[in-house]
C-alpha atoms as a PDB file:
ATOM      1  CA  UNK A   1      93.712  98.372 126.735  1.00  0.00           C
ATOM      2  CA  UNK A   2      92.818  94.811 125.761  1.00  0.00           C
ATOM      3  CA  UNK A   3      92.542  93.613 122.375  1.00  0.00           C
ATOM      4  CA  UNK A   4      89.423  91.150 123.556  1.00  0.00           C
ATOM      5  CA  UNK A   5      85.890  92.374 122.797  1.00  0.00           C
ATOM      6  CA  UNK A   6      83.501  91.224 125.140  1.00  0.00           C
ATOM      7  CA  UNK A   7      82.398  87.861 124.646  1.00  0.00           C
ATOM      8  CA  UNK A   8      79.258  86.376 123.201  1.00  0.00           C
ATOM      9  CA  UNK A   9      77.762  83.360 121.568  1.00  0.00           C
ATOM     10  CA  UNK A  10      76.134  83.798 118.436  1.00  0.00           C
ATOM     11  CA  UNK A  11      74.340  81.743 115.283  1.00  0.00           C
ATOM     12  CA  UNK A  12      76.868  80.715 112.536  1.00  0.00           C
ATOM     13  CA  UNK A  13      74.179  82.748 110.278  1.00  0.00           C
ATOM     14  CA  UNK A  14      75.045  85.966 113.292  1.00  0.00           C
ATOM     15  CA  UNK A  15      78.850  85.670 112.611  1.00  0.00           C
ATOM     16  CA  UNK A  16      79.025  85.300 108.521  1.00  0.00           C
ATOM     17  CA  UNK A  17      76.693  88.288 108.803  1.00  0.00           C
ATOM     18  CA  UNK A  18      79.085  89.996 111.529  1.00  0.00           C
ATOM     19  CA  UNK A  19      82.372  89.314 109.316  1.00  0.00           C
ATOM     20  CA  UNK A  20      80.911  90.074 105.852  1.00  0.00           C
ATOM     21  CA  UNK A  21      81.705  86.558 104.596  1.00  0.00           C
ATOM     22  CA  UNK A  22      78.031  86.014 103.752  1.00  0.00           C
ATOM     23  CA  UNK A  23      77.891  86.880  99.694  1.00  0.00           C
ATOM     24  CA  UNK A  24      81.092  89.061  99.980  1.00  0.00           C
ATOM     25  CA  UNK A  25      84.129  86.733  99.744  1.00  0.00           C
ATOM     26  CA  UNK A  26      86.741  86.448 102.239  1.00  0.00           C
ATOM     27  CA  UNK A  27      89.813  85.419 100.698  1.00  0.00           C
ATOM     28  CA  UNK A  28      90.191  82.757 103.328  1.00  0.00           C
ATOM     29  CA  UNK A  29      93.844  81.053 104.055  1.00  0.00           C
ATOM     30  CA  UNK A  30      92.236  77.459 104.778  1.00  0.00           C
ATOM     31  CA  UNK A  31      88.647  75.857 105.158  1.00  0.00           C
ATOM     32  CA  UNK A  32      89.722  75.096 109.038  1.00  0.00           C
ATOM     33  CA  UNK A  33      89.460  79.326 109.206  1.00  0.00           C
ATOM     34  CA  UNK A  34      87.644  80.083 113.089  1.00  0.00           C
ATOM     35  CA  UNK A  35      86.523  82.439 111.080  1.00  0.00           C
ATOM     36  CA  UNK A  36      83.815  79.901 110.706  1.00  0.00           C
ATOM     37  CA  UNK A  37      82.953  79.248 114.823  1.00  0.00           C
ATOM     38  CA  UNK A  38      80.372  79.930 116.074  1.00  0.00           C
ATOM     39  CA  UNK A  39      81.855  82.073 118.597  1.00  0.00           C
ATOM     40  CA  UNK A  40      82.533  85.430 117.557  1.00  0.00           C
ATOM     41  CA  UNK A  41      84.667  85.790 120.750  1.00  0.00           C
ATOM     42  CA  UNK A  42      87.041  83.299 119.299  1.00  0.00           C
ATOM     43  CA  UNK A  43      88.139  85.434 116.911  1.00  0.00           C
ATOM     44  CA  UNK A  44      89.178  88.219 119.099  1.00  0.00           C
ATOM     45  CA  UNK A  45      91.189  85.927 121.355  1.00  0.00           C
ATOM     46  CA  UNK A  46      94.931  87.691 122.020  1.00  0.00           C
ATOM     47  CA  UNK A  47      96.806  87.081 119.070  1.00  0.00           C
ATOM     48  CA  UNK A  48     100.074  86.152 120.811  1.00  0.00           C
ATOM     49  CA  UNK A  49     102.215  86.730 123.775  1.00  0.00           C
ATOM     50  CA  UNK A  50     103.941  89.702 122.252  1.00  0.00           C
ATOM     51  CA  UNK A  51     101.145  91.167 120.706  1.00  0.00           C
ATOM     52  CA  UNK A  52      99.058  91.267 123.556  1.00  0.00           C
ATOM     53  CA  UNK A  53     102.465  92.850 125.415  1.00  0.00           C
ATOM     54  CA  UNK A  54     102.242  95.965 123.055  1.00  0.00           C
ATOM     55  CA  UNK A  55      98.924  96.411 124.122  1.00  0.00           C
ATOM     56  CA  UNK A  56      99.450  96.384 128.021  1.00  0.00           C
ATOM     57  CA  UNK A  57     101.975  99.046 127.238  1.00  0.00           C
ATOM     58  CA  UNK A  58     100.046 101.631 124.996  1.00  0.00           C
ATOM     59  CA  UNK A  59      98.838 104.555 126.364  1.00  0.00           C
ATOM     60  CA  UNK A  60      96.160 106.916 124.628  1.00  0.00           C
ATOM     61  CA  UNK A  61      97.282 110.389 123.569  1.00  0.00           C
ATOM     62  CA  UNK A  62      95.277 112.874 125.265  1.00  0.00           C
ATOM     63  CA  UNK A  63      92.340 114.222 123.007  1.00  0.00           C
ATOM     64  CA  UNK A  64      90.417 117.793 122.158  1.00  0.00           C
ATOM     65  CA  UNK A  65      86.748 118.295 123.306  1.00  0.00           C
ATOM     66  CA  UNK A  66      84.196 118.142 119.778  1.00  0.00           C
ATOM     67  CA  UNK A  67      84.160 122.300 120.363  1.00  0.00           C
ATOM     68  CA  UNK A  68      88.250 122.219 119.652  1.00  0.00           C
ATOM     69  CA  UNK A  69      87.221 121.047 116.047  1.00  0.00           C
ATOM     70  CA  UNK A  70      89.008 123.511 113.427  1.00  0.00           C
ATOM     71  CA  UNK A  71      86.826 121.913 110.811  1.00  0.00           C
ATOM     72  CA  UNK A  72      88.926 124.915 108.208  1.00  0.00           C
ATOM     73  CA  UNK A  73      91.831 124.119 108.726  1.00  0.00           C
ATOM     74  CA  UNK A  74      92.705 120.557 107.249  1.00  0.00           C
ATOM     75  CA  UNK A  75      94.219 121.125 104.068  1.00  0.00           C
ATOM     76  CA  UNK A  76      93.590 118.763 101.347  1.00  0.00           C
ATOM     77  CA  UNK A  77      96.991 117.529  99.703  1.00  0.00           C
ATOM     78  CA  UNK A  78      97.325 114.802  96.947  1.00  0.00           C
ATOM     79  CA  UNK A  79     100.257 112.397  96.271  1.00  0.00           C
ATOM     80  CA  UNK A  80      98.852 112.537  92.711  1.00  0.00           C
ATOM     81  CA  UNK A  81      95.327 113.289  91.668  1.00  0.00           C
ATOM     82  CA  UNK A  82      92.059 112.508  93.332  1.00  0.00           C
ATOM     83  CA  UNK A  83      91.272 108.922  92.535  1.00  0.00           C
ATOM     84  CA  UNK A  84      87.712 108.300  91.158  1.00  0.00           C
ATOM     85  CA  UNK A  85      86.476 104.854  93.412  1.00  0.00           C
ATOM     86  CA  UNK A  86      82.929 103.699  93.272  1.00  0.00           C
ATOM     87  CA  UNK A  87      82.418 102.801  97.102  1.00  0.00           C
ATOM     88  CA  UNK A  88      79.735  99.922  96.247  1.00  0.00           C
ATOM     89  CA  UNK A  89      82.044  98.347  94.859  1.00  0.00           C
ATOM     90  CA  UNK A  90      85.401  99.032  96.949  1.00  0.00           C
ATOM     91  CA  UNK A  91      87.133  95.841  98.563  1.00  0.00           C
ATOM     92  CA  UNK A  92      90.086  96.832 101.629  1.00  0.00           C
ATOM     93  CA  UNK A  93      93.042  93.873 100.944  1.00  0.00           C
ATOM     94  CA  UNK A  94      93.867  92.820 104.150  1.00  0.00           C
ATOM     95  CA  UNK A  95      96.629  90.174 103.554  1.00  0.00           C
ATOM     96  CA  UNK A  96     100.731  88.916 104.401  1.00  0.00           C
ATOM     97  CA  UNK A  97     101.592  86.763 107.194  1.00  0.00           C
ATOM     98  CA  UNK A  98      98.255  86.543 108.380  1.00  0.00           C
ATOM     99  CA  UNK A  99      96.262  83.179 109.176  1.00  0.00           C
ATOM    100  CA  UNK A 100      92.928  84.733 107.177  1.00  0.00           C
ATOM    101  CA  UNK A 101      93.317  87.095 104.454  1.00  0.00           C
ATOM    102  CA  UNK A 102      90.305  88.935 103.615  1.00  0.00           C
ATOM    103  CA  UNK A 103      88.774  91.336 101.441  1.00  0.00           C
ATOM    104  CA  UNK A 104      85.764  93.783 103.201  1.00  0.00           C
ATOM    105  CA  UNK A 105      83.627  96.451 101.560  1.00  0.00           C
ATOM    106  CA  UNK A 106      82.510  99.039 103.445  1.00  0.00           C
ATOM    107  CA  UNK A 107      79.355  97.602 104.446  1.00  0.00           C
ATOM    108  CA  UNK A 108      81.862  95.269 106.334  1.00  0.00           C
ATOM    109  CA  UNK A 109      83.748  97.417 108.073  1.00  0.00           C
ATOM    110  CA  UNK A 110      81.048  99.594 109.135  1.00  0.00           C
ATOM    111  CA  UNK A 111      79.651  96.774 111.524  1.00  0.00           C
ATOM    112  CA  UNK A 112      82.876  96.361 113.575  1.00  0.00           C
ATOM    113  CA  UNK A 113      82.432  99.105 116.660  1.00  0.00           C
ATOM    114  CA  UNK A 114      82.974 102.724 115.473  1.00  0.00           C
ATOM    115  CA  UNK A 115      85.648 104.685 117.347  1.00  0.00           C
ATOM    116  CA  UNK A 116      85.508 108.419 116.978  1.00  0.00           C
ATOM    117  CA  UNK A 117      88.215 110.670 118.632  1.00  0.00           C
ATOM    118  CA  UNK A 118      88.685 114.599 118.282  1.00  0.00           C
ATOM    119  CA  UNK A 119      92.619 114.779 117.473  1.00  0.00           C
ATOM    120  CA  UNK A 120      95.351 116.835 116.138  1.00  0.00           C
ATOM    121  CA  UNK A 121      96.453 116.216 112.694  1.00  0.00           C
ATOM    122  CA  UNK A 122     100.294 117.365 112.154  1.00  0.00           C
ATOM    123  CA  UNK A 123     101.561 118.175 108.197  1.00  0.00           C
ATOM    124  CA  UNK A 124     105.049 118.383 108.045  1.00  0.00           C
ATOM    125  CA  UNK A 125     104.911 121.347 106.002  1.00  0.00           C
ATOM    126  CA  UNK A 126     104.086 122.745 108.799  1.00  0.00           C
ATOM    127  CA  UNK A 127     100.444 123.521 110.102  1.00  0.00           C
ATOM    128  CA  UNK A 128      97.828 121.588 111.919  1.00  0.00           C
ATOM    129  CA  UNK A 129      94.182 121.066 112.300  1.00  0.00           C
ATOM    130  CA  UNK A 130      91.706 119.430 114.758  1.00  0.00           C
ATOM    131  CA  UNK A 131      90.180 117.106 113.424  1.00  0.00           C
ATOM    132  CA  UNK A 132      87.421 114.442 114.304  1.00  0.00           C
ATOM    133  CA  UNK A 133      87.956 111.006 112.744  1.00  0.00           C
ATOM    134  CA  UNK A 134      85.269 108.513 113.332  1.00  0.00           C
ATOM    135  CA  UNK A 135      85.908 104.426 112.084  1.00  0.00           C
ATOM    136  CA  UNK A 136      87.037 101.027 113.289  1.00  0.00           C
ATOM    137  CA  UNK A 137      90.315 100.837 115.196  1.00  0.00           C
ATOM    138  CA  UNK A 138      92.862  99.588 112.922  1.00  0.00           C
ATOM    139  CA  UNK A 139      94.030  96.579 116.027  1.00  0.00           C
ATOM    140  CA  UNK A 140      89.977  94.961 115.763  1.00  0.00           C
ATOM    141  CA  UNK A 141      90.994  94.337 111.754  1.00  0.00           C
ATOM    142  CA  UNK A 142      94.549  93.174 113.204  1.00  0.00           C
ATOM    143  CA  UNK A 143      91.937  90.878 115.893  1.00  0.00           C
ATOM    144  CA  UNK A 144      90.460  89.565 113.070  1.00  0.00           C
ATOM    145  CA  UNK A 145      92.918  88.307 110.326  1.00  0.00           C
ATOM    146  CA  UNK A 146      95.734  87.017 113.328  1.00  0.00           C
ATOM    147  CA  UNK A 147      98.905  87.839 112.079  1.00  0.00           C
ATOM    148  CA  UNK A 148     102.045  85.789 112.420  1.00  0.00           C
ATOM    149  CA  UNK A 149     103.940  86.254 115.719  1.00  0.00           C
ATOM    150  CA  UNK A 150     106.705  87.632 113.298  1.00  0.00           C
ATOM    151  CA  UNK A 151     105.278  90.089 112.331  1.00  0.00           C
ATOM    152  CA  UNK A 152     106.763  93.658 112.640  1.00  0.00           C
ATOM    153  CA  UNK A 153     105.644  96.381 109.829  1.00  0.00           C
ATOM    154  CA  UNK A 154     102.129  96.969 108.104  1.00  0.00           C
ATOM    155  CA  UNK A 155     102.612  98.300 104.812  1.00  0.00           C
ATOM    156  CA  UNK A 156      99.462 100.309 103.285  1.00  0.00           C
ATOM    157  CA  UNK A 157      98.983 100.737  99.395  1.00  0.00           C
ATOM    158  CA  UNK A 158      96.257 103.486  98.103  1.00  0.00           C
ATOM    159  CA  UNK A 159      94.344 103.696  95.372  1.00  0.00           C
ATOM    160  CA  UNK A 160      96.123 106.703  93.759  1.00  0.00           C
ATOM    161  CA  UNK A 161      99.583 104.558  94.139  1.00  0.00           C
ATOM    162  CA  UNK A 162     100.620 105.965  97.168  1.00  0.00           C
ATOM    163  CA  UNK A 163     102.296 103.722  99.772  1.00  0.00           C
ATOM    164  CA  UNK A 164     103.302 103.640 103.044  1.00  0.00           C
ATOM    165  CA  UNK A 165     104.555 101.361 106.121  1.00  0.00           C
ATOM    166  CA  UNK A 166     104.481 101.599 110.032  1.00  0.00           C
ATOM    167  CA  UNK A 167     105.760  99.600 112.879  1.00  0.00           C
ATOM    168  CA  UNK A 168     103.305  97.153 114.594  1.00  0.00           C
ATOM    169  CA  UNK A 169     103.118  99.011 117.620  1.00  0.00           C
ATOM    170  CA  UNK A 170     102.299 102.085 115.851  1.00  0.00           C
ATOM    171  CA  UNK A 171      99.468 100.543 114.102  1.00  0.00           C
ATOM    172  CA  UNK A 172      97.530  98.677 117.081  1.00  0.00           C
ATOM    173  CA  UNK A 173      98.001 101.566 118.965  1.00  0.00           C
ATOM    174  CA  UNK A 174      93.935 102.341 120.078  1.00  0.00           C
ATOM    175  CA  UNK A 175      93.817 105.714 118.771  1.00  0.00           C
ATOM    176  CA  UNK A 176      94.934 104.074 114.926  1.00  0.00           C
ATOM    177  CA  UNK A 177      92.099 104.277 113.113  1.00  0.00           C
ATOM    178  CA  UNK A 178      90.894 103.257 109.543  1.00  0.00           C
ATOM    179  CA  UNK A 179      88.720 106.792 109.249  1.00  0.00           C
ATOM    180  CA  UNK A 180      85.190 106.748 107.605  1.00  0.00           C
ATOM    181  CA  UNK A 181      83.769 109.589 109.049  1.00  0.00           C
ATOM    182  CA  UNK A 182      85.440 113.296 109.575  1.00  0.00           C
ATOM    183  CA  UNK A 183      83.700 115.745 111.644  1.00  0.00           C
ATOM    184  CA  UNK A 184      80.460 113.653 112.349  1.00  0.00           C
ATOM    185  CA  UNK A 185      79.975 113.530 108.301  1.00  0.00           C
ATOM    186  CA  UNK A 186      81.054 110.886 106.088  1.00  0.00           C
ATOM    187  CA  UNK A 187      84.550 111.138 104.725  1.00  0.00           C
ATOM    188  CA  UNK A 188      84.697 113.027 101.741  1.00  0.00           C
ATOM    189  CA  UNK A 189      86.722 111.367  98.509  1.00  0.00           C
ATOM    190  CA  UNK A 190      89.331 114.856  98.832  1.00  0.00           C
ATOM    191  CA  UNK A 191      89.801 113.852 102.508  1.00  0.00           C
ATOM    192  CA  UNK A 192      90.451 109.810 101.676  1.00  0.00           C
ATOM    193  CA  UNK A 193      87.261 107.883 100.969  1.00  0.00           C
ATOM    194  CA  UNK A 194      86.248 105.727 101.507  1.00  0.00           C
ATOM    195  CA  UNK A 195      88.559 105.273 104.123  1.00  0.00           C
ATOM    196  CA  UNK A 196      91.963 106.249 105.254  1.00  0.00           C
ATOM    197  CA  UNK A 197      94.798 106.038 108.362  1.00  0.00           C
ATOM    198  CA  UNK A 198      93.922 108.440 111.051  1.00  0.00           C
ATOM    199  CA  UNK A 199      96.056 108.567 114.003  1.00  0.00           C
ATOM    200  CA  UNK A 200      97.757 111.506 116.570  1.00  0.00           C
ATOM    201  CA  UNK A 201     101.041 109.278 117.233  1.00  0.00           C
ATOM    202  CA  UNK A 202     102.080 109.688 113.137  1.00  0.00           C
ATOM    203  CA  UNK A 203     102.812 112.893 111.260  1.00  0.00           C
ATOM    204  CA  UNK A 204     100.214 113.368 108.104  1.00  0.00           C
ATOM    205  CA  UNK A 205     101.989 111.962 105.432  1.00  0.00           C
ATOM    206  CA  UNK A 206     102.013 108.635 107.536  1.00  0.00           C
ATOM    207  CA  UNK A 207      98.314 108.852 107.002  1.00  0.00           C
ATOM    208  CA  UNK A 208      98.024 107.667 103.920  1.00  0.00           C
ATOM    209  CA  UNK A 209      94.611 108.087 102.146  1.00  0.00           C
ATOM    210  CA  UNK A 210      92.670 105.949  99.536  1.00  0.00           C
ATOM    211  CA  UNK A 211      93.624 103.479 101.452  1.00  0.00           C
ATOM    212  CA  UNK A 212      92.608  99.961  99.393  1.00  0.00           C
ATOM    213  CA  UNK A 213      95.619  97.060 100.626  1.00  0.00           C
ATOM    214  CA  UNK A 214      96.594  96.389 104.328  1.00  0.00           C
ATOM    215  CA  UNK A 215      99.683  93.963 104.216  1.00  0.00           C
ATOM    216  CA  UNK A 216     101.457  92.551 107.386  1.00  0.00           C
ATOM    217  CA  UNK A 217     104.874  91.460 107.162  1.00  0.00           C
ATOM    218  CA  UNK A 218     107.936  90.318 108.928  1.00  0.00           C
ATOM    219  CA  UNK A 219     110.701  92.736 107.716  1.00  0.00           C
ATOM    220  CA  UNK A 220     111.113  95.914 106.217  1.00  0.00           C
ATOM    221  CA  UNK A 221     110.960  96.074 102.492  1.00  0.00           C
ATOM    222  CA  UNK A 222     113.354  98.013 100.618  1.00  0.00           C
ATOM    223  CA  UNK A 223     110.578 100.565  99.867  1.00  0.00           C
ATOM    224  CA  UNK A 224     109.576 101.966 102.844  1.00  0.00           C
ATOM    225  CA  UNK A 225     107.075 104.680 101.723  1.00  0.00           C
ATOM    226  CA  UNK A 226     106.761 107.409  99.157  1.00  0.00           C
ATOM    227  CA  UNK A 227     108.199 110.303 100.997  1.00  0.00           C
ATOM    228  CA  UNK A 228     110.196 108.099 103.356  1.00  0.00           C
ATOM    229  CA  UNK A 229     111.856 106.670  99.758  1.00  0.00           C
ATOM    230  CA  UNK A 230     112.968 110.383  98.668  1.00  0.00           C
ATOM    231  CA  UNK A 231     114.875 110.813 102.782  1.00  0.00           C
ATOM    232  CA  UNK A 232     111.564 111.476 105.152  1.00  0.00           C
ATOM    233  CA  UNK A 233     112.277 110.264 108.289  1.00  0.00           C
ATOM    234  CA  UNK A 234     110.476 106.442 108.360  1.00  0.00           C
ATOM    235  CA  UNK A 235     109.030 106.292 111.769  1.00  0.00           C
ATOM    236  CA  UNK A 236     107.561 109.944 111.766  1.00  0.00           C
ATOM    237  CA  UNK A 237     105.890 109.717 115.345  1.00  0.00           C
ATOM    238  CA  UNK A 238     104.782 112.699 117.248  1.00  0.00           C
END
């Protein structure tokens, strides 16, 4: 599955509107950003030779029909305590070796192309639920900040202080999701919101929730993740 979107030309007024920048501040790298061309399709060109490998390669887990839902059965654990956010105001960090940082609200992300999915959500305490998670695929936010051709790991920081890191691969895999929605409803703030990692390739407490900094990078850092820090097992795939 391709990275591309389909191609089309639009106003410069269309694609500030389209990428958020208009009144919301995208923490650009430089003033030459094609964030600023006016066309969109630019920005969804394949990021690289390697990248664009990975994504020849990936192949969808297979999913649950909507009437496999166990909409009971998710339990609701916390690293912490339930962090109070106010989503008008909530800005996702998307930043590292990246040729345009930026920072979206919600309103942002809610105009890429929403990908739902009706998957199985694995604890490692043991039990599992089907779940539907609805949001934009996590490789159209990779699509549109261009990392480095270094980089390897994505490390993701929550608001309640949790943090977490995956392999490239893992993350623009095309059933990685940054979840809004669970179960055709919005997410609620016990479940993640405003948004959180969704994905049937990772085991839940790769999942992390809250989730308010995306960070590319080229190595490993010594902290790998909260659980992963106290002897989890780091790549955690299923």
């Amino acid at each position: 599955m391709s990275l591309i979107l389909p191609k089309r030309t639009i106003s410069r007024r269309q694609l500030l509107q389209l990428s958020g920048i208009s009144g919301l501040g995208f923490l650009l790298g430089g003033c030459g950003s094609n964030l600023f061309s006016d066309n969109v399709g630019q920005i969804f060109e394949p990021l690289n030779q390697s990248f664009e490998t990975l994504l020849l390669t990936q192949k969808p887990v297979p999913e649950f029909p909507v009437s496999a839902i166990e909409p009971d059965k998710l339990l609701i654990n916390s690293f912490d305590s339930t962090p109070q956010i106010d989503p008008t105001q909530f800005r996702l960090t998307i930043d590292g070796e990246v040729s345009n940082q930026m920072q979206l609200s919600m309103a942002d992300i809610q105009k890429l192309p929403l990908t739902s999915m009706v998957i199985r959500h694995v604890c490692v305490e043991g039990w599992a639920a089907i779940v539907q998670w609805g949001g934009v695929r996590l490789r159209d936010l990779v699509a549109l900040v261009q990392p480095k051709s270094s980089v390897r790991y994505v490390y993701f920081k929550s608001a309640d202080g949790y943090y977490e890191s995956w392999d490239i691969a893992s993350a623009i895999h095309p059933q990685t999701l940054m979840a809004y929605q669970k179960n055709r409803q919005p997410l609620s703030i016990e479940n993640g919101a405003p948004i959180r990692l969704a994905s049937p390739i990772k085991l839940g407490y790769k999942q992390s929730k809250w989730v308010t900094q995306i960070t590319f990078l080229s190595n490993l850092l010594p902290t790998k993740g909260y659980w992963e820090d106290q002897g989890y097992e780091w790549f955690a795939g299923l």
